[in-house]
N, C-alpha and C. Protein backbone atom coordinates (compact mmCIF):
# COMPACT_ATOMS: atom_id res chain seq x y z
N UNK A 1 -16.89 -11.60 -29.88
CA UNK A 1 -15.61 -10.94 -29.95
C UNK A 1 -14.77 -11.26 -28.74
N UNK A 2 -15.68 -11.36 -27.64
CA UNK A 2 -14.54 -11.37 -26.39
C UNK A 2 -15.18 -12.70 -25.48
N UNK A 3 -14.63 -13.49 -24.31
CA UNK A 3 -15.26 -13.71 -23.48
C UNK A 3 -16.26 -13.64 -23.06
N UNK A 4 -17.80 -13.92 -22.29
CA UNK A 4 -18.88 -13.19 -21.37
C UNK A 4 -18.30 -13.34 -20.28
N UNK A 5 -17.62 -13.97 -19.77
CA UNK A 5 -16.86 -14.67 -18.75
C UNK A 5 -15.70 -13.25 -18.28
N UNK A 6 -16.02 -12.71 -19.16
CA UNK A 6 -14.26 -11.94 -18.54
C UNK A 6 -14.25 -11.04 -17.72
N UNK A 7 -13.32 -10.98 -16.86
CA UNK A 7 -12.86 -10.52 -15.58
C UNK A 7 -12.03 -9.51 -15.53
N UNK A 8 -11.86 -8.32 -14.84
CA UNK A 8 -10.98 -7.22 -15.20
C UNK A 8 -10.77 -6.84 -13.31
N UNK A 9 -9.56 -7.03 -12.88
CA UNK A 9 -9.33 -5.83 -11.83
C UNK A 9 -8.80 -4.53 -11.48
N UNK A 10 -9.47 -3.44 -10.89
CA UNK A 10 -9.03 -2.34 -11.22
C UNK A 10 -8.70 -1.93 -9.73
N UNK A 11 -8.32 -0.76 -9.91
CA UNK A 11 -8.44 0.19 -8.13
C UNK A 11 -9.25 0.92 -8.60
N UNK A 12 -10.18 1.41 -7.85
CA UNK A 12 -11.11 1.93 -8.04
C UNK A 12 -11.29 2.71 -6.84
N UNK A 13 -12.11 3.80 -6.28
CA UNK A 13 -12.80 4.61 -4.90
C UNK A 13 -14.23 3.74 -5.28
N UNK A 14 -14.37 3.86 -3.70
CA UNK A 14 -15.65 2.73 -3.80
C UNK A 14 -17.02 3.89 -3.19
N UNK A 15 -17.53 4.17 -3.96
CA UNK A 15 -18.48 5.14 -3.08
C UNK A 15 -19.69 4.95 -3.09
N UNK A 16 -19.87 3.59 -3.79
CA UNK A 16 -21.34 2.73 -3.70
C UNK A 16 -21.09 1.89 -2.45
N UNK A 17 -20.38 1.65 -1.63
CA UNK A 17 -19.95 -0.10 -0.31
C UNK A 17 -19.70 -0.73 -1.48
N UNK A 18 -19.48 -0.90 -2.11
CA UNK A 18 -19.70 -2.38 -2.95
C UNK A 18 -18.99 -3.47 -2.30
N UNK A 19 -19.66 -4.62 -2.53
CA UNK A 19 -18.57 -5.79 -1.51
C UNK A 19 -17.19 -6.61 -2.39
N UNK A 20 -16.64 -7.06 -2.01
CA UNK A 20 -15.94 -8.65 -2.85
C UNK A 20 -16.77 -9.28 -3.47
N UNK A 21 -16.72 -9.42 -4.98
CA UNK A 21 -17.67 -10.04 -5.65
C UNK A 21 -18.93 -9.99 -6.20
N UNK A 22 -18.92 -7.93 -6.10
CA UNK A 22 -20.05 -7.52 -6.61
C UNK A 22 -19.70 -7.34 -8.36
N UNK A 23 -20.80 -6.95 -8.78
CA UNK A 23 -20.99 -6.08 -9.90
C UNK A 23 -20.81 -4.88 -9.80
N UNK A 24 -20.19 -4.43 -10.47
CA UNK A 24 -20.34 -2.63 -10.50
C UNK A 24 -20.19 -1.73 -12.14
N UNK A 25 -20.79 -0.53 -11.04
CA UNK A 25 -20.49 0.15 -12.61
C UNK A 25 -19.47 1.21 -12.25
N UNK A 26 -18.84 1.86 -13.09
CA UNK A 26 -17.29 2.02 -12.61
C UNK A 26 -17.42 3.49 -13.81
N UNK A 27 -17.14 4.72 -13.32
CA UNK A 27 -16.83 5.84 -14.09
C UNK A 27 -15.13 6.50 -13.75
N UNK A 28 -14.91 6.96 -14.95
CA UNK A 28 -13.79 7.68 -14.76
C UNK A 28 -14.01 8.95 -15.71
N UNK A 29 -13.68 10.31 -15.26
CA UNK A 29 -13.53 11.89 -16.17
C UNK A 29 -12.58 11.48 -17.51
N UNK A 30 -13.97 11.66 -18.46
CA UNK A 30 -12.57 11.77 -19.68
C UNK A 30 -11.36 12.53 -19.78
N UNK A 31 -11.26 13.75 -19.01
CA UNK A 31 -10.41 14.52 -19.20
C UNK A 31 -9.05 13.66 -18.25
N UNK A 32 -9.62 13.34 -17.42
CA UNK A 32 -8.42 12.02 -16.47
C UNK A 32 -7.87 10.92 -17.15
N UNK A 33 -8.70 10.22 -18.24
CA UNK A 33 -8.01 9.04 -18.61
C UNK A 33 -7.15 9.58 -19.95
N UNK A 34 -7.63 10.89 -20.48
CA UNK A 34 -6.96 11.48 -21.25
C UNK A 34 -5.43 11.86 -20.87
N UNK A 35 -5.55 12.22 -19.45
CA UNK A 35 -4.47 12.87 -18.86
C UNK A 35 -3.26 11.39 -18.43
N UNK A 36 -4.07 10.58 -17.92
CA UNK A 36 -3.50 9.32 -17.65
C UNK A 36 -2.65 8.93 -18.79
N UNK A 37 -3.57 8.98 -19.87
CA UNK A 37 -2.96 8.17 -21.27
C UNK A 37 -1.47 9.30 -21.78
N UNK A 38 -1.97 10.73 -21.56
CA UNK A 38 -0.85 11.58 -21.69
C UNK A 38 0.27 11.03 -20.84
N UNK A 39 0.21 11.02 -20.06
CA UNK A 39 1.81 10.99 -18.95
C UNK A 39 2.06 9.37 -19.12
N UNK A 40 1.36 8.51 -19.37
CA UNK A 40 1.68 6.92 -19.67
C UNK A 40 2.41 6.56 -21.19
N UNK A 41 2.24 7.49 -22.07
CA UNK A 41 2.57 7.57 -23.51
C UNK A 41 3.21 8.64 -24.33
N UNK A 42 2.53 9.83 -24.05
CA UNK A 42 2.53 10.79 -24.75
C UNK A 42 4.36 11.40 -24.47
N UNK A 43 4.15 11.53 -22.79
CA UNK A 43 5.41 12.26 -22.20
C UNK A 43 7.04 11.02 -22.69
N UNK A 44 6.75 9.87 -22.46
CA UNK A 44 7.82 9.24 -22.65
C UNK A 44 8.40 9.28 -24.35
N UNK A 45 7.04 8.85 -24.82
CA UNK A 45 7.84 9.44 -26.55
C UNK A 45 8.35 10.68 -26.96
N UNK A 46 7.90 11.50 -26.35
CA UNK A 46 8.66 13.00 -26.77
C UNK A 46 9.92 12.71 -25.87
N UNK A 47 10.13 12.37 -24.60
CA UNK A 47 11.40 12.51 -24.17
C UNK A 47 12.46 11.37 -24.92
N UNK A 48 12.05 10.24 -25.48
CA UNK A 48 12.55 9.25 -26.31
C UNK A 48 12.98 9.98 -27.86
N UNK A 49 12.22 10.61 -28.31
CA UNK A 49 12.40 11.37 -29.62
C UNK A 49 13.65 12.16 -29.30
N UNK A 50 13.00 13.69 -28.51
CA UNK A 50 13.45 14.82 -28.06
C UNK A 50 15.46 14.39 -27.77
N UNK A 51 15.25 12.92 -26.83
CA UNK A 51 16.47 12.09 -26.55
C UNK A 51 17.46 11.60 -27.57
N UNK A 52 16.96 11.58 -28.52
CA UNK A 52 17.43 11.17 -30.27
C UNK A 52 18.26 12.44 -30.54
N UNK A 53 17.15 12.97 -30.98
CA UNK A 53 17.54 14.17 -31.75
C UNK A 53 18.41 15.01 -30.91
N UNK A 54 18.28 15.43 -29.90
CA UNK A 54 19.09 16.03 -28.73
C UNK A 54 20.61 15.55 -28.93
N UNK A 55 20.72 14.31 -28.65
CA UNK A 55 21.99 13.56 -28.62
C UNK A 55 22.52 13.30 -29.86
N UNK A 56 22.26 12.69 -31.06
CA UNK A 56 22.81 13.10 -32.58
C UNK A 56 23.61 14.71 -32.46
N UNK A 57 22.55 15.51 -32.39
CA UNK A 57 23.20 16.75 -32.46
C UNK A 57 24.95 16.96 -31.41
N UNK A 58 24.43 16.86 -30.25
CA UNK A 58 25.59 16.58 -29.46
C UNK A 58 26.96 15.99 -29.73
N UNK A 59 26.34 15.01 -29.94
CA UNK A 59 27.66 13.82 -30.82
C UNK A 59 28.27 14.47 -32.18
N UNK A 60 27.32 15.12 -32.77
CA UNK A 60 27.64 15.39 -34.28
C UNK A 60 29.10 16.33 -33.69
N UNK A 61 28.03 17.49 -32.76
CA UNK A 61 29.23 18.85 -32.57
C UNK A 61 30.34 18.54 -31.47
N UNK A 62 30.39 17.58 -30.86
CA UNK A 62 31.36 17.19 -30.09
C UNK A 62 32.55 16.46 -31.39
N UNK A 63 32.45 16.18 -32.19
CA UNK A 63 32.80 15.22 -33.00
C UNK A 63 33.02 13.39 -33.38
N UNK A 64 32.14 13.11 -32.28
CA UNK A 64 31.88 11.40 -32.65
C UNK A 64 31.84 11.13 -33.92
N UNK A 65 33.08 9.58 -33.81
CA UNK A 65 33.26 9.75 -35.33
C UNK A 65 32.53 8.18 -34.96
N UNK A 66 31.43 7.41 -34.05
CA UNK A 66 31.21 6.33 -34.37
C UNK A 66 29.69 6.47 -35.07
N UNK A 67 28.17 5.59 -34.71
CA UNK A 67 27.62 4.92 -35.50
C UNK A 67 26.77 6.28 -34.57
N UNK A 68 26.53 7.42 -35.18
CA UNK A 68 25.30 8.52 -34.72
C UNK A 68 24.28 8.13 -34.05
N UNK A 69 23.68 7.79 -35.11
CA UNK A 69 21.98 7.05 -35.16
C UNK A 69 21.87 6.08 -33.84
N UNK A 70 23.00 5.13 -33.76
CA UNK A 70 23.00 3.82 -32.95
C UNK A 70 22.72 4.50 -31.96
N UNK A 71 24.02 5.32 -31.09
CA UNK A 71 24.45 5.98 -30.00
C UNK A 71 23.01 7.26 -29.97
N UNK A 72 22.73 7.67 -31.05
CA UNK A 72 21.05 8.44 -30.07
C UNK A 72 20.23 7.74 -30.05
N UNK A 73 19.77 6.87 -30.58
CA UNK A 73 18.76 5.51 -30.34
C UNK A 73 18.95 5.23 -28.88
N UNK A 74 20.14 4.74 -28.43
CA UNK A 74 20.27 4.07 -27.54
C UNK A 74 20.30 5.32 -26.47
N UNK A 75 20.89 6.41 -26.54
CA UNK A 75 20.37 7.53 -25.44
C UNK A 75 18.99 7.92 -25.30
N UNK A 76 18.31 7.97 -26.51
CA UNK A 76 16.77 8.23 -26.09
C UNK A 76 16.32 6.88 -25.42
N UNK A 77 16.67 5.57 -25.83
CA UNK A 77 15.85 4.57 -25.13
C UNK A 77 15.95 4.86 -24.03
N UNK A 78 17.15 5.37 -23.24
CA UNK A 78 17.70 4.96 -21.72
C UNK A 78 16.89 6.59 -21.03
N UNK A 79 16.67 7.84 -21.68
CA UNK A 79 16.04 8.36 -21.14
C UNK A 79 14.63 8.40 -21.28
N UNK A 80 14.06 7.46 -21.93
CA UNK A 80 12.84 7.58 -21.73
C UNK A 80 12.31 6.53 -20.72
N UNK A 81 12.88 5.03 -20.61
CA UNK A 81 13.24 4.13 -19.66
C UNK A 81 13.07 5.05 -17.81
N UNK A 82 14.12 5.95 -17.78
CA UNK A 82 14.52 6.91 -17.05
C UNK A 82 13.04 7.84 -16.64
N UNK A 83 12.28 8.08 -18.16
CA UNK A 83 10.61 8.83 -17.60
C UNK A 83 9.80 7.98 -17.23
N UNK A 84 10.23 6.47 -17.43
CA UNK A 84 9.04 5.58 -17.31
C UNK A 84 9.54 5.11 -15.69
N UNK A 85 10.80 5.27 -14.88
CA UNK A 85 11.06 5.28 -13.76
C UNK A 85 10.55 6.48 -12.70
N UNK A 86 10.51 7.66 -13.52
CA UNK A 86 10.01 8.57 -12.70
C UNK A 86 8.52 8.94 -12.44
N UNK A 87 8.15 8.09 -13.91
CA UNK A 87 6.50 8.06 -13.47
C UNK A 87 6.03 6.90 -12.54
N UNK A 88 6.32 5.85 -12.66
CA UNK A 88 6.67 4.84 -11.40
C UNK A 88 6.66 5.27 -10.11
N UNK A 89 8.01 6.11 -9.69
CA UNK A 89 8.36 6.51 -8.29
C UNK A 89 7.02 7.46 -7.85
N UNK A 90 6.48 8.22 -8.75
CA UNK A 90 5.44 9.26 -8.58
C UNK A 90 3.80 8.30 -8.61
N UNK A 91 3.88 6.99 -8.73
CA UNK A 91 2.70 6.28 -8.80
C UNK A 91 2.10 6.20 -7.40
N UNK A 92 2.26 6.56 -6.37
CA UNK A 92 1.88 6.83 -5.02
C UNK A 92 1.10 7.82 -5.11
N UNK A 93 1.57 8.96 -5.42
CA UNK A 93 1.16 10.34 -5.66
C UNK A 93 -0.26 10.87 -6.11
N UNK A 94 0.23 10.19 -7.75
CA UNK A 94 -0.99 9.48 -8.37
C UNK A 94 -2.61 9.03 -8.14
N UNK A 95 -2.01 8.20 -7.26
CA UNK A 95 -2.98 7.12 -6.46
C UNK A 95 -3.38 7.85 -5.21
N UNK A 96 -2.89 8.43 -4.43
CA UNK A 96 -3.53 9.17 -3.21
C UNK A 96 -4.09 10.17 -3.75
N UNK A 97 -3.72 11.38 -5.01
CA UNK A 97 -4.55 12.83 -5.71
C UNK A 97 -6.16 12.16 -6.09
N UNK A 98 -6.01 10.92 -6.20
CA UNK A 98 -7.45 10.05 -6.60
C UNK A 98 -8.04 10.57 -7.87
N UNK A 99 -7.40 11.87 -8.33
CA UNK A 99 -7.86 12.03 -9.62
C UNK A 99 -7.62 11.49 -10.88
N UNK A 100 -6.42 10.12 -10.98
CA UNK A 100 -6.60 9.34 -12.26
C UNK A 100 -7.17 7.73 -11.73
N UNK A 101 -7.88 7.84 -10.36
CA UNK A 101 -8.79 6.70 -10.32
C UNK A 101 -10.10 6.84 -10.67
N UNK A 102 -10.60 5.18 -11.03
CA UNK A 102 -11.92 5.11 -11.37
C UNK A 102 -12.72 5.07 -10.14
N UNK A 103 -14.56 5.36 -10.25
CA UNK A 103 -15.36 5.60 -9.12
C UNK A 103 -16.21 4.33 -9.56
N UNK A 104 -16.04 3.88 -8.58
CA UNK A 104 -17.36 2.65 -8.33
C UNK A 104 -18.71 3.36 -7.85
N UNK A 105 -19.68 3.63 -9.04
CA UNK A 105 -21.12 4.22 -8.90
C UNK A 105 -21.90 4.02 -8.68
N UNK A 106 -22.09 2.55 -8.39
CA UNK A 106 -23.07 1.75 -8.71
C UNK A 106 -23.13 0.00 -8.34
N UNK A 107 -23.78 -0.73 -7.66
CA UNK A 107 -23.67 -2.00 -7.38
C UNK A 107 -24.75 -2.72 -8.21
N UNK A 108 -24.18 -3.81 -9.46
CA UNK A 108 -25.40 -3.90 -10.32
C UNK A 108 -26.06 -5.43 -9.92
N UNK A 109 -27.55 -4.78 -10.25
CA UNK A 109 -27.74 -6.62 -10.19
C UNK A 109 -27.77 -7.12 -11.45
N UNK A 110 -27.94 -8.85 -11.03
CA UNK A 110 -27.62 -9.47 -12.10
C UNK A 110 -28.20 -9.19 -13.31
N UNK A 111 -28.88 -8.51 -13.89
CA UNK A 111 -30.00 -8.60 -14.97
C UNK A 111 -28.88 -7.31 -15.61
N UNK A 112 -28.01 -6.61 -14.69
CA UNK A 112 -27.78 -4.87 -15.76
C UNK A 112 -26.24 -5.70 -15.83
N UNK A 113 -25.68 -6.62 -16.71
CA UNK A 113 -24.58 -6.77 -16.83
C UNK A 113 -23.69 -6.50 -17.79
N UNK A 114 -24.80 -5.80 -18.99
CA UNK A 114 -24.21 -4.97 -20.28
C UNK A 114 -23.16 -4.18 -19.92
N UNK A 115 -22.23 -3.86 -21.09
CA UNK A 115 -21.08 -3.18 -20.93
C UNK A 115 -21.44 -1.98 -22.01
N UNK A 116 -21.51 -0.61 -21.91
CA UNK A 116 -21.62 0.37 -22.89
C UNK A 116 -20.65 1.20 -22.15
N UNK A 117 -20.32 2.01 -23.74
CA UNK A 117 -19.11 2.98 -23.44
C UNK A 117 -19.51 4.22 -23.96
């Protein structure tokens, strides 16, 4: 299905030493990558939707007489664009709370190079 060959780099907390060019085995809290995947996906489509529908309405009761649909399309794109900037600026934050990084557990030798999930 994939490569054996393949290579992945991550950030990770290293709390095995591991060196440059080790093996490792690498955990992360489901409830973290859950949370990760929330604020990477979840939050920008509701503000992209929420951005639609929000703005149609607006336009409707203000009285825009041009293309509705176009003009909230294009306001939700630009505010969700706008969440995907603010999750960005907050990617420091992120990264120092150490709670949506992965933990290096483990330094493997060559023989444990299976991948299970």
């Amino acid at each position: 299905m994939g490569d054996e060959n393949m290579q992945m780099t991550i950030e990770c907390l290293n709390k095995a030493n591991a060196q440059v060019g080790d093996l490792v085995e690498i955990v992360m809290q489901t409830e973290n990558v859950l949370g990760a995947a929330f604020i990477a996906y979840v939050i920008p489509l509701v503000v992209f939707l929420v951005g639609i529908l929000v703005s149609m309405k607006a336009l409707t009761a203000n009285g825009y007489q041009g293309n509705i649909e176009g003009a909230g399309a294009l306001i939700g794109l630009v505010l969700m664009f706008i969440t995907y900037g603010v999750i960005k600026l907050n990617d420091e934050k992120f990264k120092t709370s150490e709670k949506y990084l992965s933990v290096v557990i483990k330094v493997l030798d060559k023989e444990e190079t299976s991948c299970s999930l």
